[in-house]
ModelCIF file with pLDDT and N, C-alpha, C, O atoms, coordinates in Angstrom:
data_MODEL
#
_entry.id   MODEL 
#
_entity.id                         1 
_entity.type                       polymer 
_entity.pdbx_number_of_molecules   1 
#
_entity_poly.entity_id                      1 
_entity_poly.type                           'polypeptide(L)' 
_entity_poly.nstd_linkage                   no 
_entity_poly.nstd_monomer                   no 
_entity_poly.pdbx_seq_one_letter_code       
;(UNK)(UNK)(UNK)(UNK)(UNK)(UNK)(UNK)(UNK)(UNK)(UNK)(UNK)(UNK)(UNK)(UNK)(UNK)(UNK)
(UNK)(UNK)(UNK)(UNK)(UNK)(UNK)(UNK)(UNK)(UNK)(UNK)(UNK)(UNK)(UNK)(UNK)(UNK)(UNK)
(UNK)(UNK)(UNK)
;
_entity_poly.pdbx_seq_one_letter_code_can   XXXXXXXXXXXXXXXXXXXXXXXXXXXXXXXXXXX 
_entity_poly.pdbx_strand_id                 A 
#
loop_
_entity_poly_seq.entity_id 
_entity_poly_seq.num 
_entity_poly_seq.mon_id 
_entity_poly_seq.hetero 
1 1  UNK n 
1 2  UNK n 
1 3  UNK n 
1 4  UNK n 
1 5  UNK n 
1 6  UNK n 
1 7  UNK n 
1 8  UNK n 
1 9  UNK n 
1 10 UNK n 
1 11 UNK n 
1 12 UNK n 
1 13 UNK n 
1 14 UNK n 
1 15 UNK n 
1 16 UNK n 
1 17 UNK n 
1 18 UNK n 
1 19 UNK n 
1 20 UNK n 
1 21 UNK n 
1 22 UNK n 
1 23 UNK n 
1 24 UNK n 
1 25 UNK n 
1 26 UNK n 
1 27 UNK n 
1 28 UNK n 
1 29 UNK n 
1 30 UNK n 
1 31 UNK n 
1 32 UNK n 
1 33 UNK n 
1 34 UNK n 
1 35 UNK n 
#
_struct_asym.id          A 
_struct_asym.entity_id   1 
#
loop_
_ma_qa_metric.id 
_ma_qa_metric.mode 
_ma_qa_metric.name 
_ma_qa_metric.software_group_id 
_ma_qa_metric.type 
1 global pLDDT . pLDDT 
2 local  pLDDT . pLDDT 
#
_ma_qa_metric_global.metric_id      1 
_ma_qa_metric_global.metric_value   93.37 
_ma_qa_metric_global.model_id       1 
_ma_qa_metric_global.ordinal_id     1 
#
loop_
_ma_qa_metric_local.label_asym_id 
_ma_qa_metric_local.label_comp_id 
_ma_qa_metric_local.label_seq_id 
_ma_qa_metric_local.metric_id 
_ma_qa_metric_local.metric_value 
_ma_qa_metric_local.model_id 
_ma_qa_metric_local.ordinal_id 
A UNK 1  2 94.00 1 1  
A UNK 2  2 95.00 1 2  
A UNK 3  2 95.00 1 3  
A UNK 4  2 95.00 1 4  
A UNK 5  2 95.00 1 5  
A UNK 6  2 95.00 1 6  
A UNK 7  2 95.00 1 7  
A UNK 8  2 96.00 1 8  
A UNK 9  2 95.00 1 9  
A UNK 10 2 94.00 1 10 
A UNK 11 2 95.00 1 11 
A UNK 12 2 96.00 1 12 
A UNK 13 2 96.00 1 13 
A UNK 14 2 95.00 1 14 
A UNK 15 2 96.00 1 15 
A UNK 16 2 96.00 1 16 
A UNK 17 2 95.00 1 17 
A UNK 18 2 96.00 1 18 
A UNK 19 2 96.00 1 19 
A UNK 20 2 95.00 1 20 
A UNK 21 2 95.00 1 21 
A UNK 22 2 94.00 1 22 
A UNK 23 2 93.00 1 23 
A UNK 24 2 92.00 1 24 
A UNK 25 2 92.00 1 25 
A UNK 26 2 90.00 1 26 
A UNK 27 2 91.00 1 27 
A UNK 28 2 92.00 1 28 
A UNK 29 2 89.00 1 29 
A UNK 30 2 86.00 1 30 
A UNK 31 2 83.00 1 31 
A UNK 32 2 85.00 1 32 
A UNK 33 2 92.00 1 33 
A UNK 34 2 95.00 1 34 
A UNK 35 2 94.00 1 35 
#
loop_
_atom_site.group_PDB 
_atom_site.id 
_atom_site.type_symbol 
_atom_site.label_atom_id 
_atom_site.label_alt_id 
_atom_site.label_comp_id 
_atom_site.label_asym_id 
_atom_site.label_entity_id 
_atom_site.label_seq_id 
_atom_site.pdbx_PDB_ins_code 
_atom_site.Cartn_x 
_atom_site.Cartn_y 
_atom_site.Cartn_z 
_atom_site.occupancy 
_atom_site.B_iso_or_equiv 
_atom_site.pdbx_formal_charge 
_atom_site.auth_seq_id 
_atom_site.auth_comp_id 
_atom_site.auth_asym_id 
_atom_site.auth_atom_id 
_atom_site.pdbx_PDB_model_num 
ATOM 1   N N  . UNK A 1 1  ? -43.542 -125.432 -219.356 1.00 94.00 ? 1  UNK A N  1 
ATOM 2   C CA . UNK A 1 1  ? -44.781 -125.672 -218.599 1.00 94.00 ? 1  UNK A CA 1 
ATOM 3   C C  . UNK A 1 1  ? -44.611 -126.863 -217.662 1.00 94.00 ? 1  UNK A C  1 
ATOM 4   O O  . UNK A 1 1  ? -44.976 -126.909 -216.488 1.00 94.00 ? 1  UNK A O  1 
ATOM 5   N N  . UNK A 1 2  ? -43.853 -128.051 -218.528 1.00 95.00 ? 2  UNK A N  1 
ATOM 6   C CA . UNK A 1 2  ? -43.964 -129.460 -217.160 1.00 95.00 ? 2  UNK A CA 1 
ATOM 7   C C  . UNK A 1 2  ? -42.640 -129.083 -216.190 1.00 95.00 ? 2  UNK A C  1 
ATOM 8   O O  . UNK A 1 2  ? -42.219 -129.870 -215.343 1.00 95.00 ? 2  UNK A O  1 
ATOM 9   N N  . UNK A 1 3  ? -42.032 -127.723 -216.450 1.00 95.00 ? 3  UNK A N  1 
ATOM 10  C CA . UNK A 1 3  ? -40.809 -127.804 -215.008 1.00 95.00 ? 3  UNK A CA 1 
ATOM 11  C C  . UNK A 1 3  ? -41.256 -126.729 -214.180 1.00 95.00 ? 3  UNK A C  1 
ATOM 12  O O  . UNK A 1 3  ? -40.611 -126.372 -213.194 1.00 95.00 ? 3  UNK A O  1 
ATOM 13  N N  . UNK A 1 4  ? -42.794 -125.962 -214.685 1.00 95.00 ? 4  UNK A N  1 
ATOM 14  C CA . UNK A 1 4  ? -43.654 -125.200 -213.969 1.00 95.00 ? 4  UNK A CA 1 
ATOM 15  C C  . UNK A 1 4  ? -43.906 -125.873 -212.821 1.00 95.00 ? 4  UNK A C  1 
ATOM 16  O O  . UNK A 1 4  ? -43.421 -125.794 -211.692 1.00 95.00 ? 4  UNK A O  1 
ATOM 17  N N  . UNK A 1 5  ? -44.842 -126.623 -213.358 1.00 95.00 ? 5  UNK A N  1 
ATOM 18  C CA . UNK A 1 5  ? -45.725 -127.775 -212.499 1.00 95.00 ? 5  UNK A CA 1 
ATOM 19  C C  . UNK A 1 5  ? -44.354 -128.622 -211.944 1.00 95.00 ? 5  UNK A C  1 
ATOM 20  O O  . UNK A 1 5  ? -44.545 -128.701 -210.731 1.00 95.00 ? 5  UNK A O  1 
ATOM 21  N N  . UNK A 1 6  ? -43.401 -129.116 -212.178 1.00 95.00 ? 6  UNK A N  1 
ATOM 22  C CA . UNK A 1 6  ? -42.771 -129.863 -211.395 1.00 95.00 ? 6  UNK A CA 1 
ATOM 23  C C  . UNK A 1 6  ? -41.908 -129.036 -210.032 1.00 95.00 ? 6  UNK A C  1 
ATOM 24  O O  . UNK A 1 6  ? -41.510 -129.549 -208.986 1.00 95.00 ? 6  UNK A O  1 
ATOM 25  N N  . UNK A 1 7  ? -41.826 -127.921 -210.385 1.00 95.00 ? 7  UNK A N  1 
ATOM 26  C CA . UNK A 1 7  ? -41.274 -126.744 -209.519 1.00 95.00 ? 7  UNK A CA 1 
ATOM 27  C C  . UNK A 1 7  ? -42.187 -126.638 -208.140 1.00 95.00 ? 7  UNK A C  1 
ATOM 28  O O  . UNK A 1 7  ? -41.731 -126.815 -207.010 1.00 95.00 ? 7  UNK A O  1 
ATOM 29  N N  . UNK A 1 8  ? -43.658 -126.293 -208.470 1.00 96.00 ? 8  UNK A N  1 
ATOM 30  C CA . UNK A 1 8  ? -44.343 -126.038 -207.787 1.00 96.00 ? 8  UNK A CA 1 
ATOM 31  C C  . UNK A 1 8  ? -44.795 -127.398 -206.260 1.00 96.00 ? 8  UNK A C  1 
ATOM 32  O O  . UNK A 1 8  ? -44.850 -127.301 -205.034 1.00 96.00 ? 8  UNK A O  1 
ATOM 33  N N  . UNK A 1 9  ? -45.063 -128.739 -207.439 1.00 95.00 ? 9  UNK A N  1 
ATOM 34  C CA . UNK A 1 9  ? -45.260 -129.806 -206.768 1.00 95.00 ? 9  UNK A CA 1 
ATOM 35  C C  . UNK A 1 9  ? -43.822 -130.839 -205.525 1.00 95.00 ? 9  UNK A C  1 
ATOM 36  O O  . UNK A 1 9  ? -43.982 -131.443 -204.464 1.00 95.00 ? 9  UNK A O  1 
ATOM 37  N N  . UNK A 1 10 ? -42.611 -130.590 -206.344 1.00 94.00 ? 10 UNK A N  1 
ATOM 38  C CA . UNK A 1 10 ? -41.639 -130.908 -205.187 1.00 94.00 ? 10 UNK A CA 1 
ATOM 39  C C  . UNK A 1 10 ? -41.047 -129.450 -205.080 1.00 94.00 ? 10 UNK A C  1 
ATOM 40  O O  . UNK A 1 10 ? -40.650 -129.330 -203.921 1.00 94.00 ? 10 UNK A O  1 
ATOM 41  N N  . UNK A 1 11 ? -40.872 -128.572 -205.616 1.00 95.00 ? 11 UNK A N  1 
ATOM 42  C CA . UNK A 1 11 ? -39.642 -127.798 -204.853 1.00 95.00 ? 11 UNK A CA 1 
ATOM 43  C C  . UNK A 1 11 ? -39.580 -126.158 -203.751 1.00 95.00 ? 11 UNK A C  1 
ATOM 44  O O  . UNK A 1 11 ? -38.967 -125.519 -202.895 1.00 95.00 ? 11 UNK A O  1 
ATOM 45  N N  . UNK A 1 12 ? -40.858 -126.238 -204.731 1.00 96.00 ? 12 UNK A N  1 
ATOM 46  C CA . UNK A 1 12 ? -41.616 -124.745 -204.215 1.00 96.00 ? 12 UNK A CA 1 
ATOM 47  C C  . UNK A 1 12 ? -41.825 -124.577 -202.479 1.00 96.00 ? 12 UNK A C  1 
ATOM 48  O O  . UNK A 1 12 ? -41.695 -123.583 -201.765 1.00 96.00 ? 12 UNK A O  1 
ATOM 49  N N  . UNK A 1 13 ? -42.156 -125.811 -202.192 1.00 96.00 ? 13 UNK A N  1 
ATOM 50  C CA . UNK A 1 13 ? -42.308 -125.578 -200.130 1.00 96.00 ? 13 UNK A CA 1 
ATOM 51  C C  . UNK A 1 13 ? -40.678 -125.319 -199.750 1.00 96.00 ? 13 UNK A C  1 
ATOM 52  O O  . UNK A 1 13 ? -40.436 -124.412 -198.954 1.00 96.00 ? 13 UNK A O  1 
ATOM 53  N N  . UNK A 1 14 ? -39.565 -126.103 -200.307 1.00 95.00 ? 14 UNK A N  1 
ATOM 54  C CA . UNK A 1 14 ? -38.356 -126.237 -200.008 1.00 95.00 ? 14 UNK A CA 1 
ATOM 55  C C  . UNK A 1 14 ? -38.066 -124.506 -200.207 1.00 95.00 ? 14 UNK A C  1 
ATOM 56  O O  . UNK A 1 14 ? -37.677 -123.998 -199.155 1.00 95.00 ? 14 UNK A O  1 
ATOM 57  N N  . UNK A 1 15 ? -38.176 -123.653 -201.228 1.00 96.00 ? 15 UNK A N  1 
ATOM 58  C CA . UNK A 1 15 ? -37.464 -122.847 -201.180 1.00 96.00 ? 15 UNK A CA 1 
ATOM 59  C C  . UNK A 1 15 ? -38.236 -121.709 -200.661 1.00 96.00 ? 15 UNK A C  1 
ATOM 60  O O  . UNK A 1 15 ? -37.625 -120.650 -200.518 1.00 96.00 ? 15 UNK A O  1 
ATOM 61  N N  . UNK A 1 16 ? -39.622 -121.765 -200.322 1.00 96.00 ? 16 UNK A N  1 
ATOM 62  C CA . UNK A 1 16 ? -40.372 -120.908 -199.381 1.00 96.00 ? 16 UNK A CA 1 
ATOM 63  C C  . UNK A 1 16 ? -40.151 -120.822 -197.428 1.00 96.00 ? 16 UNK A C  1 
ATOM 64  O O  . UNK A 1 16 ? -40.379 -120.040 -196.505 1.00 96.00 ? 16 UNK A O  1 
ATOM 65  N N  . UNK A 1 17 ? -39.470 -122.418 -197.703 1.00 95.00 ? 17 UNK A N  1 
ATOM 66  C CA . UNK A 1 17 ? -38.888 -122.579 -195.817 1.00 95.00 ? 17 UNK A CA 1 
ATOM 67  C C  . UNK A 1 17 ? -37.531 -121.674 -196.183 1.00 95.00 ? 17 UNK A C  1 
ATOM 68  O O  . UNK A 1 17 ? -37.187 -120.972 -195.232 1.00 95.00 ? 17 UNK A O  1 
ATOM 69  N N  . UNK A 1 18 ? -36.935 -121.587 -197.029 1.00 96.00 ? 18 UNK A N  1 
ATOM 70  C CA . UNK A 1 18 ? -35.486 -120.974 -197.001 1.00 96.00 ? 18 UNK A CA 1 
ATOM 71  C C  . UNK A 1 18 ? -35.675 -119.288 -196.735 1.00 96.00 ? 18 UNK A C  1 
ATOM 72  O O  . UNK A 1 18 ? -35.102 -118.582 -195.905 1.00 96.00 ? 18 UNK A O  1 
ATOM 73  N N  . UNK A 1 19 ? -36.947 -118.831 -198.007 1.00 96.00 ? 19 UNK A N  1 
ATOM 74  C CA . UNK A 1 19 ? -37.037 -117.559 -197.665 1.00 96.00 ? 19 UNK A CA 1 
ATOM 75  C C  . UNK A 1 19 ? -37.642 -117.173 -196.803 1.00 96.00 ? 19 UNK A C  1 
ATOM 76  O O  . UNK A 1 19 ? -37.725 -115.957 -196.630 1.00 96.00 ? 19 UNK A O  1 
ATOM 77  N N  . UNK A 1 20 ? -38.249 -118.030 -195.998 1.00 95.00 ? 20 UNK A N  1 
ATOM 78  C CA . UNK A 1 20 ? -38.928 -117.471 -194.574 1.00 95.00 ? 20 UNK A CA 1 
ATOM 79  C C  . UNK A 1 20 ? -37.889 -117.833 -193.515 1.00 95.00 ? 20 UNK A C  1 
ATOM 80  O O  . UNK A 1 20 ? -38.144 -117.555 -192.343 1.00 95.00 ? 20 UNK A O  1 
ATOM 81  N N  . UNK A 1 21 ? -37.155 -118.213 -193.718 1.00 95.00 ? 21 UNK A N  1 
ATOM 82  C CA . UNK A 1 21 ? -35.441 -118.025 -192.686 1.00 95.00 ? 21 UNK A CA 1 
ATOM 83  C C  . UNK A 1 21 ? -34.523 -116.991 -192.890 1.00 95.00 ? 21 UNK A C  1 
ATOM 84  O O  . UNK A 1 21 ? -33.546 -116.687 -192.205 1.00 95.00 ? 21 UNK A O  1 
ATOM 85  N N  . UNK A 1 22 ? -34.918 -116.531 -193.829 1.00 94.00 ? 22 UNK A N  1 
ATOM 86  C CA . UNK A 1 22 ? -33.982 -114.770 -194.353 1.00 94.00 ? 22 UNK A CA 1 
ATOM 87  C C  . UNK A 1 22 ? -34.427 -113.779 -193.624 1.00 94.00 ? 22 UNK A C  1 
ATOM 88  O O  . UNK A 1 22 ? -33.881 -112.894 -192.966 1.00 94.00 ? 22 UNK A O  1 
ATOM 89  N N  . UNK A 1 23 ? -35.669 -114.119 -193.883 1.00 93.00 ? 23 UNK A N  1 
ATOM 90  C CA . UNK A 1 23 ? -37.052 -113.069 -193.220 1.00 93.00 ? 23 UNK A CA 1 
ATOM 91  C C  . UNK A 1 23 ? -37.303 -113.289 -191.717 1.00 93.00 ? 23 UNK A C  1 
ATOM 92  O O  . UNK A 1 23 ? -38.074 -112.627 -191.022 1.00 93.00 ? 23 UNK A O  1 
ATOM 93  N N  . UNK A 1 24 ? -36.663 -114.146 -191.389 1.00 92.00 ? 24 UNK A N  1 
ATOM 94  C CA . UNK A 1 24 ? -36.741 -114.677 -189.823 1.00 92.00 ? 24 UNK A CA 1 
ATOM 95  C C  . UNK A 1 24 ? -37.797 -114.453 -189.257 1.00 92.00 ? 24 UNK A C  1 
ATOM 96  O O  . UNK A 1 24 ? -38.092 -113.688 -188.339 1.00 92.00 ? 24 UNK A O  1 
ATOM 97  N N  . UNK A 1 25 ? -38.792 -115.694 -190.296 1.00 92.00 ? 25 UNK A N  1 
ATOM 98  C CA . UNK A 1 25 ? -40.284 -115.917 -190.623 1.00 92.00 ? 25 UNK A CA 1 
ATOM 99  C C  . UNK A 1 25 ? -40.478 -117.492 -189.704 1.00 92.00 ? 25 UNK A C  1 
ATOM 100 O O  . UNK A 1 25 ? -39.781 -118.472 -189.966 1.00 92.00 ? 25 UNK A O  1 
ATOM 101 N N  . UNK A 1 26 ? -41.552 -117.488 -188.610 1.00 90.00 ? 26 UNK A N  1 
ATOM 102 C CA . UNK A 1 26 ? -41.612 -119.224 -188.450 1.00 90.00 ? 26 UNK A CA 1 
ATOM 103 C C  . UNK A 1 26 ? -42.667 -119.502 -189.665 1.00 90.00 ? 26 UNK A C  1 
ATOM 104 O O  . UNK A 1 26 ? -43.522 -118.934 -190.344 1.00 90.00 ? 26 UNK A O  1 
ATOM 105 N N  . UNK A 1 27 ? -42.051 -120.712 -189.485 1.00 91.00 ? 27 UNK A N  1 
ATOM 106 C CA . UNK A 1 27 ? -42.912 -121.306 -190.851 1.00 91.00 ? 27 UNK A CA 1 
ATOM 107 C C  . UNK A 1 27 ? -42.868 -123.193 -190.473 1.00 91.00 ? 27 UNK A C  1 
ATOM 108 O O  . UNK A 1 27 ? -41.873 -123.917 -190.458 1.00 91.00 ? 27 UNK A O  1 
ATOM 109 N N  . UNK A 1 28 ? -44.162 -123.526 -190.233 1.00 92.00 ? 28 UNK A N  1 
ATOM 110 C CA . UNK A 1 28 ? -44.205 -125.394 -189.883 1.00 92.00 ? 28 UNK A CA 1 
ATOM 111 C C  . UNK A 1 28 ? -45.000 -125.740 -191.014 1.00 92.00 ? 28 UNK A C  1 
ATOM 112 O O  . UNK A 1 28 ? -45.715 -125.062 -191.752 1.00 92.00 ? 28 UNK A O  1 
ATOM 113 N N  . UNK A 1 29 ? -44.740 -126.829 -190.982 1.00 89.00 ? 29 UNK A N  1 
ATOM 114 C CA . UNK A 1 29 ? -45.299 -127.958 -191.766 1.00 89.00 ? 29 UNK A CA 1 
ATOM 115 C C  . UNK A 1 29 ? -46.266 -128.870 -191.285 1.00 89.00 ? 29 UNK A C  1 
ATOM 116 O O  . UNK A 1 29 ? -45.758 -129.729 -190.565 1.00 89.00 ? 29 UNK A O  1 
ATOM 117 N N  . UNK A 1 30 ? -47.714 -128.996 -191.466 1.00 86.00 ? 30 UNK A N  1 
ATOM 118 C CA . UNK A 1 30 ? -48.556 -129.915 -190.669 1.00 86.00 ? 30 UNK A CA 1 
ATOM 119 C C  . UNK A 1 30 ? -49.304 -130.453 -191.525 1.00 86.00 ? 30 UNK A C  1 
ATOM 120 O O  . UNK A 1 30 ? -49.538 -129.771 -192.523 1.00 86.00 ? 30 UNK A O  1 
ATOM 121 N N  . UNK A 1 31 ? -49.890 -131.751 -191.443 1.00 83.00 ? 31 UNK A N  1 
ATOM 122 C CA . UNK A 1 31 ? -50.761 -131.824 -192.288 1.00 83.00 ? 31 UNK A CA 1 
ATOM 123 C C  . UNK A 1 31 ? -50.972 -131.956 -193.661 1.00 83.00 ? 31 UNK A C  1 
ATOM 124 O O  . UNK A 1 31 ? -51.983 -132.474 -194.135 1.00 83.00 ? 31 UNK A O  1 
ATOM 125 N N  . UNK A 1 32 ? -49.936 -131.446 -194.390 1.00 85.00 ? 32 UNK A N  1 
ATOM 126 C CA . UNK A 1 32 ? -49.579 -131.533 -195.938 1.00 85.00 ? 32 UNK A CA 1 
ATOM 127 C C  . UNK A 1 32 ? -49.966 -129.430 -196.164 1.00 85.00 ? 32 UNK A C  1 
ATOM 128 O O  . UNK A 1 32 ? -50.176 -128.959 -197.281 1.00 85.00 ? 32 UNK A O  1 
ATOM 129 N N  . UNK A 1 33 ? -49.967 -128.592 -194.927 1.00 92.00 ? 33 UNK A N  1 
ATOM 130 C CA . UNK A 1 33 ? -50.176 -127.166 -195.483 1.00 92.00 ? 33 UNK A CA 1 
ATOM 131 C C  . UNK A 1 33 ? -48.734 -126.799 -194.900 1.00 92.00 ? 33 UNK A C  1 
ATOM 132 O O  . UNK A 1 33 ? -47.948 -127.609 -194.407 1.00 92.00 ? 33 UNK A O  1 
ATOM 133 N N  . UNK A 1 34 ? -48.561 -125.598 -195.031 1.00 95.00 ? 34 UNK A N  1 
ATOM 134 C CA . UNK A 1 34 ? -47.823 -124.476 -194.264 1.00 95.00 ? 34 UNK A CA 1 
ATOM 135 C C  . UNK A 1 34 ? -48.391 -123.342 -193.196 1.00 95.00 ? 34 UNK A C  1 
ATOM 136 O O  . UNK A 1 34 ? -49.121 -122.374 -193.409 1.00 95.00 ? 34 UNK A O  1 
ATOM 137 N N  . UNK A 1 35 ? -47.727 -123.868 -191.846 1.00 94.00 ? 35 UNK A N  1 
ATOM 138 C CA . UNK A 1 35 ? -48.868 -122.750 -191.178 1.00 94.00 ? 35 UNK A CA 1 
ATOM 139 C C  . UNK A 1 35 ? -47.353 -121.691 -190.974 1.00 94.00 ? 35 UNK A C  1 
ATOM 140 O O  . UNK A 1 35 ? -47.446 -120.568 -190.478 1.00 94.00 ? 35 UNK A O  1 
#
């Protein structure tokens, strides 16, 4: 459960920019969201 929550809070944006570069997806960062 705490490497749930630690997954989500640092690592989860990191590996959602990776799979939206497979997908040859734009994907920015503003603000603290993902547009």
């Amino acid at each position: 459960e705490e490497e749930e929550l630690e997954l989500f809070t640092n690592r989860f944006q990191d590996e959602l920019k990776a799979a939206a570069i497979e997908k040859e997806l734009t994907l920015f960062e503003r603000d603290g969201v993902l547009i």
